[in-house]
Protein backbone atom coordinates (compact mmCIF):
# COMPACT_ATOMS: atom_id res chain seq x y z
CA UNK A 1 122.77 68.42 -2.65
CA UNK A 2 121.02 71.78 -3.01
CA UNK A 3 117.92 69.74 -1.13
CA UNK A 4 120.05 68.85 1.50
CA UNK A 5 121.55 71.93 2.25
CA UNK A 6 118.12 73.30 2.43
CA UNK A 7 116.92 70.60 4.82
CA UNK A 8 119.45 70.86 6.95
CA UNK A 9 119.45 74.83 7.26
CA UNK A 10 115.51 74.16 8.19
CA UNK A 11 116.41 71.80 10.73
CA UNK A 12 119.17 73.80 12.14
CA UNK A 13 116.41 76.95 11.68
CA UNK A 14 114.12 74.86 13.92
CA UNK A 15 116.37 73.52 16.47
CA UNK A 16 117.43 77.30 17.18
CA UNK A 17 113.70 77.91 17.62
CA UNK A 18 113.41 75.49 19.82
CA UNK A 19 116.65 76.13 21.98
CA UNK A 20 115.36 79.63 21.85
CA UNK A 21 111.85 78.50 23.14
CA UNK A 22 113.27 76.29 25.83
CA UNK A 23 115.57 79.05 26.79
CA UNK A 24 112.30 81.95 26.85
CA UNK A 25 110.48 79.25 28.54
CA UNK A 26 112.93 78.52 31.50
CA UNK A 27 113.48 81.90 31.88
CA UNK A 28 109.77 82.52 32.26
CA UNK A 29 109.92 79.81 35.27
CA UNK A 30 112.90 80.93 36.55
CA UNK A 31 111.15 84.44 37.01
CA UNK A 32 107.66 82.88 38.24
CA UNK A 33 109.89 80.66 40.61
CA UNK A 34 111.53 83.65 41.94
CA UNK A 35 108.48 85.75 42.47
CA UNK A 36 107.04 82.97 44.25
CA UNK A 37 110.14 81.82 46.46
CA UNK A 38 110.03 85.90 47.01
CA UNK A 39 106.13 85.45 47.54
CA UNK A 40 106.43 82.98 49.86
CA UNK A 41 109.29 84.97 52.35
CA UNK A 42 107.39 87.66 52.18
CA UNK A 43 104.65 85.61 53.79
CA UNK A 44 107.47 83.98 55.98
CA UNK A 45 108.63 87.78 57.16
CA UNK A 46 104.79 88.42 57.65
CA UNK A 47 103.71 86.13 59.67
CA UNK A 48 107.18 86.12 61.90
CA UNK A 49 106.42 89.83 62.71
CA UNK A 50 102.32 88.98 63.49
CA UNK A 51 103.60 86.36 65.81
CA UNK A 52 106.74 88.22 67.22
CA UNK A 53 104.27 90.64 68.04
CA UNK A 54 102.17 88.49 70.51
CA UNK A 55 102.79 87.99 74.66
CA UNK A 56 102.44 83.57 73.75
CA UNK A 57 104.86 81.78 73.17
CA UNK A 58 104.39 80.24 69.75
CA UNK A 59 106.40 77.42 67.56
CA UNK A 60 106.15 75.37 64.62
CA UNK A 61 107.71 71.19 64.86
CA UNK A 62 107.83 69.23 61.42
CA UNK A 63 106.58 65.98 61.46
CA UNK A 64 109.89 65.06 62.35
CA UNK A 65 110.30 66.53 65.83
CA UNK A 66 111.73 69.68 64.81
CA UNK A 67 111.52 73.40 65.37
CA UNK A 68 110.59 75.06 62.59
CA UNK A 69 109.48 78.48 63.56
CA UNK A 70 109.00 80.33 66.70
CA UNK A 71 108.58 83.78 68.27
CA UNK A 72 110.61 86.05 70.31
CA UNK A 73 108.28 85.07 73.59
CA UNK A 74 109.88 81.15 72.87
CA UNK A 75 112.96 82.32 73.50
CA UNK A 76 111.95 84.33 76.50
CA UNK A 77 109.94 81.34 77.96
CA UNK A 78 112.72 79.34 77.94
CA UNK A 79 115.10 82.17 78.86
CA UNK A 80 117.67 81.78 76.14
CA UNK A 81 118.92 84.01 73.33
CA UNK A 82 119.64 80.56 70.92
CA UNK A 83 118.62 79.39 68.00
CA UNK A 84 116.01 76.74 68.14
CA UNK A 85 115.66 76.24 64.36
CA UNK A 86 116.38 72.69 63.74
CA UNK A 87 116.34 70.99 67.22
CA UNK A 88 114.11 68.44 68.58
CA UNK A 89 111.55 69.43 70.13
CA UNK A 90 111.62 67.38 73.25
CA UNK A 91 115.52 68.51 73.79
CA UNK A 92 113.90 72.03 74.17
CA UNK A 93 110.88 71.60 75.73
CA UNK A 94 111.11 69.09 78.74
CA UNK A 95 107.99 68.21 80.32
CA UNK A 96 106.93 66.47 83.34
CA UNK A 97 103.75 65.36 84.55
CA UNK A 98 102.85 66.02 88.58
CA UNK A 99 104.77 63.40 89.60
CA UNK A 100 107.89 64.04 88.02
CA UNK A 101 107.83 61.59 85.02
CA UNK A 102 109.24 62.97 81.90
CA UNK A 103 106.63 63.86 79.03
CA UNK A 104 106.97 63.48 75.52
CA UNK A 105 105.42 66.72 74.12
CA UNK A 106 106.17 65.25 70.41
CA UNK A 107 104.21 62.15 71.59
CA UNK A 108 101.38 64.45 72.40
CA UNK A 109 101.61 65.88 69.13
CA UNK A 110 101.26 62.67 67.25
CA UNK A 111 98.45 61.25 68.85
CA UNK A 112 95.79 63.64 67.96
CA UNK A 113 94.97 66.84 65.68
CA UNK A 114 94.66 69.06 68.61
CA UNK A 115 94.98 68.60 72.23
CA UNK A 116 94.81 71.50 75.13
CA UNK A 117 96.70 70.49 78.58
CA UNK A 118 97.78 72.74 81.51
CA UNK A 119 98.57 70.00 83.90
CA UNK A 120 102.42 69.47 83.06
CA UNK A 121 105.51 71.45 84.31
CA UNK A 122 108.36 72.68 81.89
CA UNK A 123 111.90 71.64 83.78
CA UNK A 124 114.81 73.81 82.92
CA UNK A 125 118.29 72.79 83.38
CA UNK A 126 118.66 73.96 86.73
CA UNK A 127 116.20 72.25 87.96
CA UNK A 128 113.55 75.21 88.08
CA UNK A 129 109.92 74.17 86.90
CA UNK A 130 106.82 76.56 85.46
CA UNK A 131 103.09 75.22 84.94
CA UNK A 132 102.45 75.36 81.33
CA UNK A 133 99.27 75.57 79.18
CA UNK A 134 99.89 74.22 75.84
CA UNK A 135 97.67 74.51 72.69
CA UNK A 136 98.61 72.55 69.82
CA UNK A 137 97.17 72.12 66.16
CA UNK A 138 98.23 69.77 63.36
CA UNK A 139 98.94 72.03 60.20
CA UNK A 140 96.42 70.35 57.72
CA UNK A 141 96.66 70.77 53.87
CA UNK A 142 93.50 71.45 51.95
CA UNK A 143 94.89 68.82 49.13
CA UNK A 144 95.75 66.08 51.34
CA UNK A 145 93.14 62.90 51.03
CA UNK A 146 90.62 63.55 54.59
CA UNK A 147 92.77 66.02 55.56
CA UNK A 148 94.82 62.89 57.03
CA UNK A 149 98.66 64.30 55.48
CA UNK A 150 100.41 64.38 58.62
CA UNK A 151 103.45 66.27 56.39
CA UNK A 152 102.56 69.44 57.35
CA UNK A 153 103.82 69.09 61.33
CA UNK A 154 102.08 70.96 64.35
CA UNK A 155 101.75 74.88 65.60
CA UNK A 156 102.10 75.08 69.70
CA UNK A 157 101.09 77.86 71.45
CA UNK A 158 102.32 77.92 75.30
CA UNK A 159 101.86 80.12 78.52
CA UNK A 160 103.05 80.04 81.67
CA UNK A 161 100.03 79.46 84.14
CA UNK A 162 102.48 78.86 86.87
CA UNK A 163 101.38 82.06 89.44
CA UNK A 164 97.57 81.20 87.95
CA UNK A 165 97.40 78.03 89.18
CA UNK A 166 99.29 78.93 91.98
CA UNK A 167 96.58 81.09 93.34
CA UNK A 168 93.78 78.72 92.27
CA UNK A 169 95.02 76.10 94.45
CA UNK A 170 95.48 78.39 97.26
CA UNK A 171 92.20 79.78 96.68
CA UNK A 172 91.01 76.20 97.09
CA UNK A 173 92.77 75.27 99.60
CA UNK A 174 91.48 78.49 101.39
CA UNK A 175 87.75 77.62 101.40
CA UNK A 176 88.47 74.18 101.84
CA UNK A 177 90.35 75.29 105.15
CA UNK A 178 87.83 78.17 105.96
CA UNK A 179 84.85 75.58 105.93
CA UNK A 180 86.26 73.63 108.30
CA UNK A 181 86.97 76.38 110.15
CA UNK A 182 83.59 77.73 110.48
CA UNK A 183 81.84 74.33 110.84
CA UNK A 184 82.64 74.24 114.48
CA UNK A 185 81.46 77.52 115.53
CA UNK A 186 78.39 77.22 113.93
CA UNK A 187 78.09 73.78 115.13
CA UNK A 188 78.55 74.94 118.79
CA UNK A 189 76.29 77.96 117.95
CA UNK A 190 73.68 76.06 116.93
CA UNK A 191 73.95 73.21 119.58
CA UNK A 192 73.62 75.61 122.23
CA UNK A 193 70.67 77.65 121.21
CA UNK A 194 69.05 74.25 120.52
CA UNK A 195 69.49 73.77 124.31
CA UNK A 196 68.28 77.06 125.22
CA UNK A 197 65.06 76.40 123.31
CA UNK A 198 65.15 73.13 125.49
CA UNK A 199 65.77 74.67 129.07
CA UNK A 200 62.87 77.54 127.92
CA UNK A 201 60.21 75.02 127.38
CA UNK A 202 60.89 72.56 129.95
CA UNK A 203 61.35 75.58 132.73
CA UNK A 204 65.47 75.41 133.15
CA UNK A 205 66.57 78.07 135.64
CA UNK A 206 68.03 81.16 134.52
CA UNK A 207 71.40 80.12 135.18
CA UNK A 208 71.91 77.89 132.97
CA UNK A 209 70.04 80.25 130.01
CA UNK A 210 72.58 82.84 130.79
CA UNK A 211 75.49 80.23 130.86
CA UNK A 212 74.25 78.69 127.47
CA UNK A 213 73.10 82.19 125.96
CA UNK A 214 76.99 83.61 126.70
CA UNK A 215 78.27 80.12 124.94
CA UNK A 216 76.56 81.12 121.66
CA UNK A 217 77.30 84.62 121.75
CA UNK A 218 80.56 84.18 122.12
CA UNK A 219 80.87 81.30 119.19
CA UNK A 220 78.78 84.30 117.20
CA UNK A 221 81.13 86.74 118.06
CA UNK A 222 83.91 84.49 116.93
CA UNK A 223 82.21 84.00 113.45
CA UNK A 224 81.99 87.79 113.28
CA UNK A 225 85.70 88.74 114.00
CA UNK A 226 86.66 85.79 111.07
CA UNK A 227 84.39 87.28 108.77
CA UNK A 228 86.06 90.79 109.50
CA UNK A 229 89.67 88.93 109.31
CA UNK A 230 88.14 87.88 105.94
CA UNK A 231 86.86 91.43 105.06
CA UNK A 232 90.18 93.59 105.22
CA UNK A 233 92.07 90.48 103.63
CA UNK A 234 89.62 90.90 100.68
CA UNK A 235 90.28 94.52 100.87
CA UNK A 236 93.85 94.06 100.74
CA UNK A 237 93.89 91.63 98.10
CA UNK A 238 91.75 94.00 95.77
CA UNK A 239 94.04 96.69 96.64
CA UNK A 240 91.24 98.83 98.09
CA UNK A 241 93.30 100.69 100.65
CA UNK A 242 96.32 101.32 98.61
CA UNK A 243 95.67 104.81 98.54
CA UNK A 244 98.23 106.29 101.06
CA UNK A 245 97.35 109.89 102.50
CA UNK A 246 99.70 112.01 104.93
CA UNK A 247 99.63 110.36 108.86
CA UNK A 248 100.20 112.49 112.12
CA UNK A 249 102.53 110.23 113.87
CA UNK A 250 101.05 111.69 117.36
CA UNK A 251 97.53 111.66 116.82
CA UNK A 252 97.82 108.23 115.81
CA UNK A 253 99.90 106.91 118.42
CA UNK A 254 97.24 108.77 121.02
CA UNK A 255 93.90 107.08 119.23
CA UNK A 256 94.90 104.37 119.54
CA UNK A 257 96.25 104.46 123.28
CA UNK A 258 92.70 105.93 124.31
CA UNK A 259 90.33 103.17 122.02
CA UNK A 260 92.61 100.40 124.04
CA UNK A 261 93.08 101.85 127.21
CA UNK A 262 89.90 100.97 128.42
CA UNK A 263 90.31 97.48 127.81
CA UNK A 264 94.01 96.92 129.19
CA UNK A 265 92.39 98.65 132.46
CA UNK A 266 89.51 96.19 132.51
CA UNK A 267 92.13 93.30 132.79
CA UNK A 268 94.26 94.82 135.32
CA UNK A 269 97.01 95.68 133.20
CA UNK A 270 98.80 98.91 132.16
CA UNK A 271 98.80 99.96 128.44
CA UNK A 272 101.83 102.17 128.25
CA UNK A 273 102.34 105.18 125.22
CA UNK A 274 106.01 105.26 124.29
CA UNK A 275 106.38 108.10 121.39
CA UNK A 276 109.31 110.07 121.30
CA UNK A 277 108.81 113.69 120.12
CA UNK A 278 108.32 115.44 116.68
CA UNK A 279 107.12 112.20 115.52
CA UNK A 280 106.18 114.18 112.63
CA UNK A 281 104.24 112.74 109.83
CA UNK A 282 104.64 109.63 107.23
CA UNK A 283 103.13 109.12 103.98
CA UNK A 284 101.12 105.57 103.82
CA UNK A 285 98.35 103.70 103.98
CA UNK A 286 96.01 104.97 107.00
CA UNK A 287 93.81 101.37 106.96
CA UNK A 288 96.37 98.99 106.45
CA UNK A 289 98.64 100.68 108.72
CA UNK A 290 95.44 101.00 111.45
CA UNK A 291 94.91 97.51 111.13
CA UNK A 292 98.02 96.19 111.89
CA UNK A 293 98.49 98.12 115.04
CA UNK A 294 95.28 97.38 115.77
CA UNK A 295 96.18 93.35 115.89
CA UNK A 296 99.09 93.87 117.78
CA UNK A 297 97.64 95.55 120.75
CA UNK A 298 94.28 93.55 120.56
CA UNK A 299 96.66 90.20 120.50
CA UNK A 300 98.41 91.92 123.32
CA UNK A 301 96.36 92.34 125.29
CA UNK A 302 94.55 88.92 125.10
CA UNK A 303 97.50 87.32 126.01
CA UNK A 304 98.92 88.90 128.87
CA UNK A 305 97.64 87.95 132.11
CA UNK A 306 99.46 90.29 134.14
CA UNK A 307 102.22 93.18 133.72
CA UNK A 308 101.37 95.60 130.67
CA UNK A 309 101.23 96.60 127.10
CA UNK A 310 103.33 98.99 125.43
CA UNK A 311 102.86 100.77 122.44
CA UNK A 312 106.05 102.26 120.55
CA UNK A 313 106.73 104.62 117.92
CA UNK A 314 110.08 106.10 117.63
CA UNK A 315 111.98 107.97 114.51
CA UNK A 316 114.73 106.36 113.23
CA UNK A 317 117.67 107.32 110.59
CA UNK A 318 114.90 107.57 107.06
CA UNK A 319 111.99 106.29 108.42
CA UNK A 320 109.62 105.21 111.50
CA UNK A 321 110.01 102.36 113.58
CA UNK A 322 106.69 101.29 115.48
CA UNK A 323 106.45 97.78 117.93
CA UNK A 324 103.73 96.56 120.30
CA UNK A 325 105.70 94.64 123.42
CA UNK A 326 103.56 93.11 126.27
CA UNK A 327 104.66 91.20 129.04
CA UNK A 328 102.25 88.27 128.65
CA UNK A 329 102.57 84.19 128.01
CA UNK A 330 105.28 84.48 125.32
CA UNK A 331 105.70 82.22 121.92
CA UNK A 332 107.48 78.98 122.14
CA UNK A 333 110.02 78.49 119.42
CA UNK A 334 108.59 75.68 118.18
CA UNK A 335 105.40 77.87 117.69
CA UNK A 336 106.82 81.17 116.75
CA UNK A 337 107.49 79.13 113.14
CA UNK A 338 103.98 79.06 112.46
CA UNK A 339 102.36 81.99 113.76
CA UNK A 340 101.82 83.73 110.56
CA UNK A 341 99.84 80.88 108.72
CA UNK A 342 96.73 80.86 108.44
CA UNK A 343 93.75 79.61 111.09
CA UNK A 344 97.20 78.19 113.22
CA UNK A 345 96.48 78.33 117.18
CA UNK A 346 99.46 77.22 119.66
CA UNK A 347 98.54 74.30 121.53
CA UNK A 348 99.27 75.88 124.81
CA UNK A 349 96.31 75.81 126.97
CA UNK A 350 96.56 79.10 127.78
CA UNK A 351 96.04 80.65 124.17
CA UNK A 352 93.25 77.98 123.79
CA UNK A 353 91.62 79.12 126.86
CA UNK A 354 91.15 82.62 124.94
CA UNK A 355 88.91 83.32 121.54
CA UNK A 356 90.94 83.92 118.39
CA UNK A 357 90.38 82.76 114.61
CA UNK A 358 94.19 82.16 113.60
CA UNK A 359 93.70 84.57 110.99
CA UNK A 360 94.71 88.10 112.50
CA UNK A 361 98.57 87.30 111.94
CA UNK A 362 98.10 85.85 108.59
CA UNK A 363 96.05 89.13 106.82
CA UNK A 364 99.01 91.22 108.83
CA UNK A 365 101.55 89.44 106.44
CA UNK A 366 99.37 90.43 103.51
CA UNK A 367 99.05 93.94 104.94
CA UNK A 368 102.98 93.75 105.66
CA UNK A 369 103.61 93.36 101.85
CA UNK A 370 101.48 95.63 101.11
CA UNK A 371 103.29 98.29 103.08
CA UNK A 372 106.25 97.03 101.63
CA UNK A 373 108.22 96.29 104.93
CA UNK A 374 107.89 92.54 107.34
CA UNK A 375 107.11 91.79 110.62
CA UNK A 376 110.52 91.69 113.27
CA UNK A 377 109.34 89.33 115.65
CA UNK A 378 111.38 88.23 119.20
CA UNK A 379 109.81 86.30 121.78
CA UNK A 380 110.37 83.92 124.93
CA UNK A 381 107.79 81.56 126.44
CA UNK A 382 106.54 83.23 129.49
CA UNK A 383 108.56 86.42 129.28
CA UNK A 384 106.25 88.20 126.38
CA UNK A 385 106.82 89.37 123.03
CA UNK A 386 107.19 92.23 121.00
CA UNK A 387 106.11 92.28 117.45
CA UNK A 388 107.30 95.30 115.11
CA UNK A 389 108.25 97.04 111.56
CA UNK A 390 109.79 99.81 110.48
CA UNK A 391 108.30 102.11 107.52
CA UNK A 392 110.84 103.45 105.07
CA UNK A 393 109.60 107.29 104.73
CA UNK A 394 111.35 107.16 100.66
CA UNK A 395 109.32 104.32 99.68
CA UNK A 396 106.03 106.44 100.55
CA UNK A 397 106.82 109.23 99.30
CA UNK A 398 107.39 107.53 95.89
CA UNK A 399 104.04 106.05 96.49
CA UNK A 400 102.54 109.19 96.36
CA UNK A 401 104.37 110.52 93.20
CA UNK A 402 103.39 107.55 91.44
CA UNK A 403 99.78 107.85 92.40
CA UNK A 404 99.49 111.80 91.82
C-alpha cells in the first residue's frame, strides 16, 4: 500500500512537472509569437510609411485578385478616400486597351513574373480615362521550389503618363506635319535653281533668270519666316521670355506704328495709331507681347488690298485692351474655326495668292497662354477683321512678385 502511495505521489509529482513544463513552454511561444506578430507590424507600419511617402501609386493583389496593400497616391489616382483592402482588383482598376476593350489587369498579372505596359487607359466611372504606366512584380519566396510559389501575389506600381504621352504624340505629329510642310518649299527651291543653272549654261535671257531667281528667293524666304515661327515657339515653350519687365504703353504703340508704316505705305494703304492718352505702363512680357502685335499687323497688312490698318491700345477698367483691325478680305466662318491650328491656310484664292506658313496664329495661341489672356476674334468675309486681347494689369503685377 505504502508502495503505492509512493508511486502514485511520483506520478502525480511528474505529471505536475510536466503540466508545469507544457504551461512554461506555451508561454514561451505565446511570448515569441507575440514578439513576432509585433515584429512583423512593425515591418507592416514600416514599409506603409516608405511607400506612403512616394509620388507612385503602389498596391499589393493576393493571388486571389485582391488588394492587399496600397499607398496614399492609390487612393489619389483613383480619386477616392475608400478602402480598397479586400476588393478585386479589376473592380478597382478598369483598364482598356486603345480601342476601348476592357483589360484584365489580374490577367496580366498571372501570365508572367513581371510585365511593364503604358499603352492602356484607366476608365473611371464617369467615363473619364488617364494613360497609365504599370509596373508589376510577382512577390517570390526564397523557400518556394524554382521560385515557382505563385502564393505570394503581385506588387503594382502605376503612373499617370496621360499629359506625357500627350505631348509625345503631338510632338510627333508636329514633325511629321512640319516635314511635309517644308518638303514643298525646298522642293520648289531646289527645282528652280536647277533651272537657273539650266538657262545660265544654255544662254536663257535675263528675264527669265530674274523671274526664276525671285521664285526661289521667295520659297527661301518662306523657309526662313517658318523657321522663325519655329524659333519663338521654342522660346515660348522653354519659357525663355517669361521674364516680364515694366512696358511704356506709348513708346510701344509708336515703334511699332513707325517699323510698319513703311510697309502699309508701300501697298497703298493707311496704317492708322489709335492710343488714347496716359496709356501709362503694364507689367509683362516685352517679347511675347512684341510678337503678337507684331503678327497682327504683319497679317494685316498682307491681307488687305485696299482701305487701312489700325492699331489700338486703349485703357480699360484694371487692365489694357490692345486690337489690330484692317479693312482687308475678311475670314469666312467656316474658316475662322480653324485659323489658330497649325500650318492651316484658307482655301480662298486670295490668301493663297500671298506667302504665309500657317504657323503665325498657332505660336500666338501659345504666346496667348502664356500671357495668360486669349485671342477675341470677329470677322466678316470681305469686310476685314479685327483680332484682339486684353491684359489684366493684377495678374502682372503678381508675376513680378512671384519672380522678385
Amino acid at each position: 500500500m505504502t508502495a503505492t502511495y509512493s508511486l502514485l505521489l511520483v506520478l502525480a509529482s511528474a505529471l505536475a512537472s510536466g503540466f508545469f513544463v507544457m504551461q512554461y513552454m506555451r508561454r514561451r511561444e505565446h511570448i515569441k509569437l507575440s514578439k513576432l506578430r509585433t515584429k512583423q507590424q512593425d515591418q507592416r507600419e514600416s514599409l506603409l510609411t516608405i511607400i506612403n511617402g512616394t509620388t507612385q501609386a503602389i498596391f499589393t493583389v493576393s493571388s486571389k485578385g485582391r488588394i492587399r496593400i496600397y499607398n496614399a497616391a492609390m487612393l489619389s489616382l483613383m480619386d477616392t478616400n475608400e478602402s480598397l483592402s479586400g476588393k478585386r482588383v479589376d473592380d478597382i482598376v478598369t483598364l482598356q486597351d486603345k480601342s476601348g476593350e476592357p483589360v484584365s489587369l489580374f490577367e496580366l498579372m498571372k501570365a508572367g513574373n513581371h510585365f511593364e505596359r503604358d499603352d492602356l487607359n484607366l476608365r473611371f466611372a464617369d467615363g473619364d480615362t488617364i494613360r497609365l504606366h504599370l509596373s508589376v512584380n510577382k512577390i517570390q519566396s526564397a523557400f518556394s521550389a524554382n521560385h515557382q510559389n505563385d502564393g505570394h501575389g503581385y506588387v503594382c506600381i502605376a503612373r499617370d503618363v496621360t499629359k506625357q504621352k500627350s505631348l509625345e504624340e503631338e510632338r510627333d505629329e508636329f514633325i511629321s506635319v512640319i516635314s511635309h510642310e517644308l518638303r514643298t518649299p525646298v522642293t520648289i527651291a531646289e527645282g528652280t535653281i536647277s533651272n537657273v543653272q539650266y538657262f545660265m549654261k544654255h544662254g536663257s535671257d535675263a528675264t527669265k533668270l530674274a523671274d526664276s531667281l525671285t521664285n526661289a528667293h521667295d520659297q527661301i524666304m518662306l523657309l526662313a519666316n517658318m523657321i522663325n515661327d519655329l524659333g519663338t515657339l521654342s522660346r515660348a515653350e522653354r519659357g525663355i521670355g517669361d521674364a516680364v519687365e515694366e512696358i511704356d504703353l506709348q513708346s510701344l504703340a509708336e515703334t511699332l506704328y513707325h517699323t510698319y508704316q513703311p510697309s502699309a505705305e508701300k501697298k497703298g494703304l493707311t496704317l492708322n495709331l489709335d492710343a488714347g492718352t496716359r496709356l501709362g505702363s503694364i507689367m509683362t512680357s516685352r517679347l511675347y507681347l512684341e510678337e503678337v502685335l507684331q503678327n497682327f499687323i504683319t497679317n494685316a497688312i498682307k491681307y488687305t488690298q485696299s482701305g487701312s490698318v489700325t492699331l489700338e491700345i486703349k485703357r480699360t477698367t484694371g487692365g489694357v485692351s490692345f486690337a489690330v483691325k484692317d479693312t482687308g478680305i475678311g475670314i469666312s466662318k467656316a474658316d475662322l474655326k480653324h485659323v489658330f491650328e497649325k500650318f492651316y491656310r484658307s482655301e480662298d484664292y486670295r490668301t493663297r495668292e500671298t506667302s504665309g506658313t500657317g504657323l503665325g496664329l498657332y505660336v500666338v495661341t501659345k504666346l496667348m497662354q502664356k500671357l495668360g489672356t486669349k485671342i477675341e476674334v470677329t470677322s466678316r468675309l470681305n469686310h476685314g477683321s479685327s483680332f484682339g486681347f486684353v491684359l489684366s494689369d493684377a495678374p502682372q503685377k503678381q508675376k513680378i512678385l512671384t519672380k522678385s
